[in-house]
Protein backbone atom coordinates (compact mmCIF):
# COMPACT_ATOMS: atom_id res chain seq x y z
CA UNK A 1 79.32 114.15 120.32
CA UNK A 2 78.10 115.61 117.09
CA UNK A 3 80.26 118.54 115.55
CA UNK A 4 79.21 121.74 114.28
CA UNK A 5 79.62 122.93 111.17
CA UNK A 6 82.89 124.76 111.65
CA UNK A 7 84.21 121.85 113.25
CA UNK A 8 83.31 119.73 110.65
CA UNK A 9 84.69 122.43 108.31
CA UNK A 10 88.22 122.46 110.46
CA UNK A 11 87.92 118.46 110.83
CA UNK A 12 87.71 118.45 106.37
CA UNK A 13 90.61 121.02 106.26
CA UNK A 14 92.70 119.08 108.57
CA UNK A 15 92.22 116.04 106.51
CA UNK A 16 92.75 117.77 103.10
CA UNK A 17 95.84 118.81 103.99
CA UNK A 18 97.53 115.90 105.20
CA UNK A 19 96.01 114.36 102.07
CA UNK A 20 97.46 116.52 99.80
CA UNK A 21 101.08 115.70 100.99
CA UNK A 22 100.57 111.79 102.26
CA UNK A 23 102.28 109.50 100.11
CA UNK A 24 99.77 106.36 100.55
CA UNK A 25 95.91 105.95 102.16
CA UNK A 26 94.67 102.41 104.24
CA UNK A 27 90.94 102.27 105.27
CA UNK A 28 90.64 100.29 107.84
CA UNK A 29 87.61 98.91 109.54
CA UNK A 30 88.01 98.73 113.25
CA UNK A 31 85.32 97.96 115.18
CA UNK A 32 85.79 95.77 117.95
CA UNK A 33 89.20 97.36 118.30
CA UNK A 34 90.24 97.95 122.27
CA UNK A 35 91.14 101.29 123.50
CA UNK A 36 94.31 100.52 124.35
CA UNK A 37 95.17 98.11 121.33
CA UNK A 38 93.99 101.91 119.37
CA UNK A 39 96.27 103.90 122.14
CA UNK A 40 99.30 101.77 121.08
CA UNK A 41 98.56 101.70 117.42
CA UNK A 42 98.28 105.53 117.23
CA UNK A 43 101.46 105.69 119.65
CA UNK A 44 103.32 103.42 116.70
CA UNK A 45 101.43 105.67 114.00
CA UNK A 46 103.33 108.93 115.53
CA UNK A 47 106.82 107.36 116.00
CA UNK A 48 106.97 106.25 112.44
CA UNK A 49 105.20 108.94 110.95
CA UNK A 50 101.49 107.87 109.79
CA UNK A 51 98.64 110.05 110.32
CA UNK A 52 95.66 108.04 111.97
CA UNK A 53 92.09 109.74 112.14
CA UNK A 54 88.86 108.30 112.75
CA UNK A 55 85.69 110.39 110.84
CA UNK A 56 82.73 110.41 109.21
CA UNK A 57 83.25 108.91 105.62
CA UNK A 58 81.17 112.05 104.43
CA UNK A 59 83.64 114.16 105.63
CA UNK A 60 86.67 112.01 104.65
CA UNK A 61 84.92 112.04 100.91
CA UNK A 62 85.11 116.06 100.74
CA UNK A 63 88.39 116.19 102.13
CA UNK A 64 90.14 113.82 99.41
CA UNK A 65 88.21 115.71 96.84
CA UNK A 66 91.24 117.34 94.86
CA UNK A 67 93.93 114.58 95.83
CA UNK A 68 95.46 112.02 94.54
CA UNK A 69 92.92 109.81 97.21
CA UNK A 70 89.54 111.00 95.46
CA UNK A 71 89.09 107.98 93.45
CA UNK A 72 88.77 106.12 96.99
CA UNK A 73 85.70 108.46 97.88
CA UNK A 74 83.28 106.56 96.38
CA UNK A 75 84.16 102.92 98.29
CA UNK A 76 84.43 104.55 101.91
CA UNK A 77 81.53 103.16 104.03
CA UNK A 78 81.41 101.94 107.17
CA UNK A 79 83.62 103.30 110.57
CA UNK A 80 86.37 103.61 109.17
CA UNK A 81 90.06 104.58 110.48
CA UNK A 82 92.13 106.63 107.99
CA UNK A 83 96.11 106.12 107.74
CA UNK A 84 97.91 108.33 106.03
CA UNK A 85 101.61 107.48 105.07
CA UNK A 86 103.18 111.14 105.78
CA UNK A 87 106.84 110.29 105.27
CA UNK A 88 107.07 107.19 102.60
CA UNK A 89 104.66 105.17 101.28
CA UNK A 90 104.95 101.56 103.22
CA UNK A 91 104.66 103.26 106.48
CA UNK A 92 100.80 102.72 106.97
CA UNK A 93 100.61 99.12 105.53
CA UNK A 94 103.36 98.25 107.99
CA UNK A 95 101.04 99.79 110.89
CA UNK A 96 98.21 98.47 110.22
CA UNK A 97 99.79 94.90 108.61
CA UNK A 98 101.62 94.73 112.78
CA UNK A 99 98.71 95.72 114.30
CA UNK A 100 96.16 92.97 112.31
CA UNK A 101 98.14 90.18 113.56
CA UNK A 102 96.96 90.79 117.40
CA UNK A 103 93.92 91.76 116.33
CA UNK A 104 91.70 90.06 114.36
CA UNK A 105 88.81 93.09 114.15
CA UNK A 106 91.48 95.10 112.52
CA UNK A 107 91.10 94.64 108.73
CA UNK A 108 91.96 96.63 105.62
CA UNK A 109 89.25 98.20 103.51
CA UNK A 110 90.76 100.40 100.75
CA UNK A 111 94.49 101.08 99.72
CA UNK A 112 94.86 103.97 97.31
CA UNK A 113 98.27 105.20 96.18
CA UNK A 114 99.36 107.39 93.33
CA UNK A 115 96.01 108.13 92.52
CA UNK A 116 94.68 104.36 92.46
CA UNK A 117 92.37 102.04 94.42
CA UNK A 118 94.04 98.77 95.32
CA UNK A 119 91.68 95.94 97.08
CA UNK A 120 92.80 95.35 101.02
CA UNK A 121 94.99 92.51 99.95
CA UNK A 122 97.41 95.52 98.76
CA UNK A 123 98.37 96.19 102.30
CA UNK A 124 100.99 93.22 102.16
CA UNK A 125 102.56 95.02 98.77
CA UNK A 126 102.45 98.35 100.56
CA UNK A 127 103.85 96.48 103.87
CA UNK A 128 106.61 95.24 101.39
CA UNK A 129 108.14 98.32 100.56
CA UNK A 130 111.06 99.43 101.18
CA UNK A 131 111.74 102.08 104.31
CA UNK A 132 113.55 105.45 102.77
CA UNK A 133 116.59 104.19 104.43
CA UNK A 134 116.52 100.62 102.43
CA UNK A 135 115.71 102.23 99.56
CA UNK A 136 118.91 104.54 99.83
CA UNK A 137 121.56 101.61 100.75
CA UNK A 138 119.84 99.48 97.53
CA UNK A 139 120.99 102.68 95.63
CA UNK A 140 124.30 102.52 97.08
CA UNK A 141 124.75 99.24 96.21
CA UNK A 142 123.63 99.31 92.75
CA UNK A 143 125.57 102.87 92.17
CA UNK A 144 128.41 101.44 93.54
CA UNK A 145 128.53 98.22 91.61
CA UNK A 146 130.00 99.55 88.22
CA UNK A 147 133.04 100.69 89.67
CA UNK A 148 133.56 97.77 91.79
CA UNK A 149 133.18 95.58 88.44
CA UNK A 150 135.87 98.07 86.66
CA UNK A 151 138.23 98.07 89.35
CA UNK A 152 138.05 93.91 89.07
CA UNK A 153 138.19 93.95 85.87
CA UNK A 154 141.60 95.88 86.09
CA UNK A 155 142.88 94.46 88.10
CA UNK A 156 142.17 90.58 86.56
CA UNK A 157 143.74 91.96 83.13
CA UNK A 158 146.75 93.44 85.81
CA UNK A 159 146.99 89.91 87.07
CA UNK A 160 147.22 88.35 83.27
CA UNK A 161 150.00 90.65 81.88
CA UNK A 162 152.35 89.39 84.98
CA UNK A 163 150.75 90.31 88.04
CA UNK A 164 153.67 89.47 89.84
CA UNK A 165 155.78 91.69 87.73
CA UNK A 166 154.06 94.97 88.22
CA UNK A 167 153.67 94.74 92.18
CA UNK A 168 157.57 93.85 91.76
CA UNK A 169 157.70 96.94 89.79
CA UNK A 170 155.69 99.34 91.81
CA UNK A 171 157.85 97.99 94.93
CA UNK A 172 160.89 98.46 93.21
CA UNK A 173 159.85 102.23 92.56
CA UNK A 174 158.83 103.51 95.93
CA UNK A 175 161.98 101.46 97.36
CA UNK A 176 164.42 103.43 94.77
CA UNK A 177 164.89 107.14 95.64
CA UNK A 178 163.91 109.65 92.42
C-alpha cells in the first residue's frame, strides 16, 4: 500500500525522532525473512528496547538527515530493516547477531554509531558490548579495587609489626573496662 504524503511526512518524523535519541543504527537486509521469525524478532526488539522499522530508504535518508546516522544515508539501498538501539548501544547488534544465527536471509548491511559507518562485520563489536548493567558492576569493581588494595596493604604492614601483638592488644582493650 503506497502512503500519502502526510504519511510519509509522519512515517520521516517518527523516524527522526527516534534517531535523534538512539544510541546505535543496524541495516539489515531481510528478505526471505518469515513472518513469524519477524513477529518474534520485533517481540525481542520491544522487550530489550530496540526500535525495528521497515521503510523506504528514501524516507529513512531524510529522516537521519540532522543525526548522528546521516553519514549512513548515502549506503542505504535495498529493503532494508532499521534497528535502532534506544536504551544502550549493543542492544541492536545483539538482536539482530541472535536472530542471524536461525536465519540465514538475515544479514547486516550498515552499522553507524557516534556519527560513523562501520562495515556489517561491526555487528559482532556492537554485539560485544557491554549491557548498562555490566557496564555498572565493571565500575564497581574497578572503583572498588583501590580501597580493597589499601585495606591489604594495612593490614600486611599490621601483620609485619607483630600481628599477633596488636589483635592481643585490641582484645586486651575491649576485655578491660575504661
Amino acid at each position: 500500500m503506497a502512503l500519502n504524503l502526510s504519511q510519509k511526512q509522519e512515517v520521516v518524523a517518527e523516524l527522526a525522532e527516534v534517531a535523534a535519541k538512539a544510541h546505535s543504527l543496524i541495516a539489515v537486509e531481510y528478505a526471505g525473512t518469515t513472518v513469524s521469525q519477524m513477529t518474534a524478532m520485533r517481540k525481542k526488539a520491544r522487550e530489550t528496547g530496540v526500535f525495528l522499522k521497515v521503510v523506504k530508504n528514501t524516507l529513512a535518508s531524510r529522516a537521519v538527515v540532522g543525526t548522528e546516522y546521516e553519514c549512513a544515508k548515502d549506503v542505504l539501498t535495498g529493503p532494508l530493516l532499521y534497528a535502532f538501539s534506544m536504551e544502550e548501544p549493543g542492544a541492536a547488534g545483539r538482536l539482530i547477531k541472535e536472530f542471524a544465527k536461525g536465519n540465514d536471509k538475515l544479514q547486516a548491511k550498515v552499522v553507524a554509531m557516534g556519527g560513523q559507518v562501520y562495515p556489517a562485520s561491526h555487528v559482532e563489536v556492537l554485539a560485544s558490548l557491554p549491557t548498562l548493567e555490566q557496564a555498572l558492576a565493571m565500575l564497581a569493581r574497578v572503583l572498588n579495587e583501590p580501597a580493597t588494595m589499601f585495606a591489604r596493604a594495612v593490614k600486611a604492614v599490621a601483620d609485619k609489626q607483630g600481628g599477633g601483638d596488636v589483635a592481643d592488644a585490641e582484645a586486651e582493650a575491649v576485655a578491660e573496662p575504661a
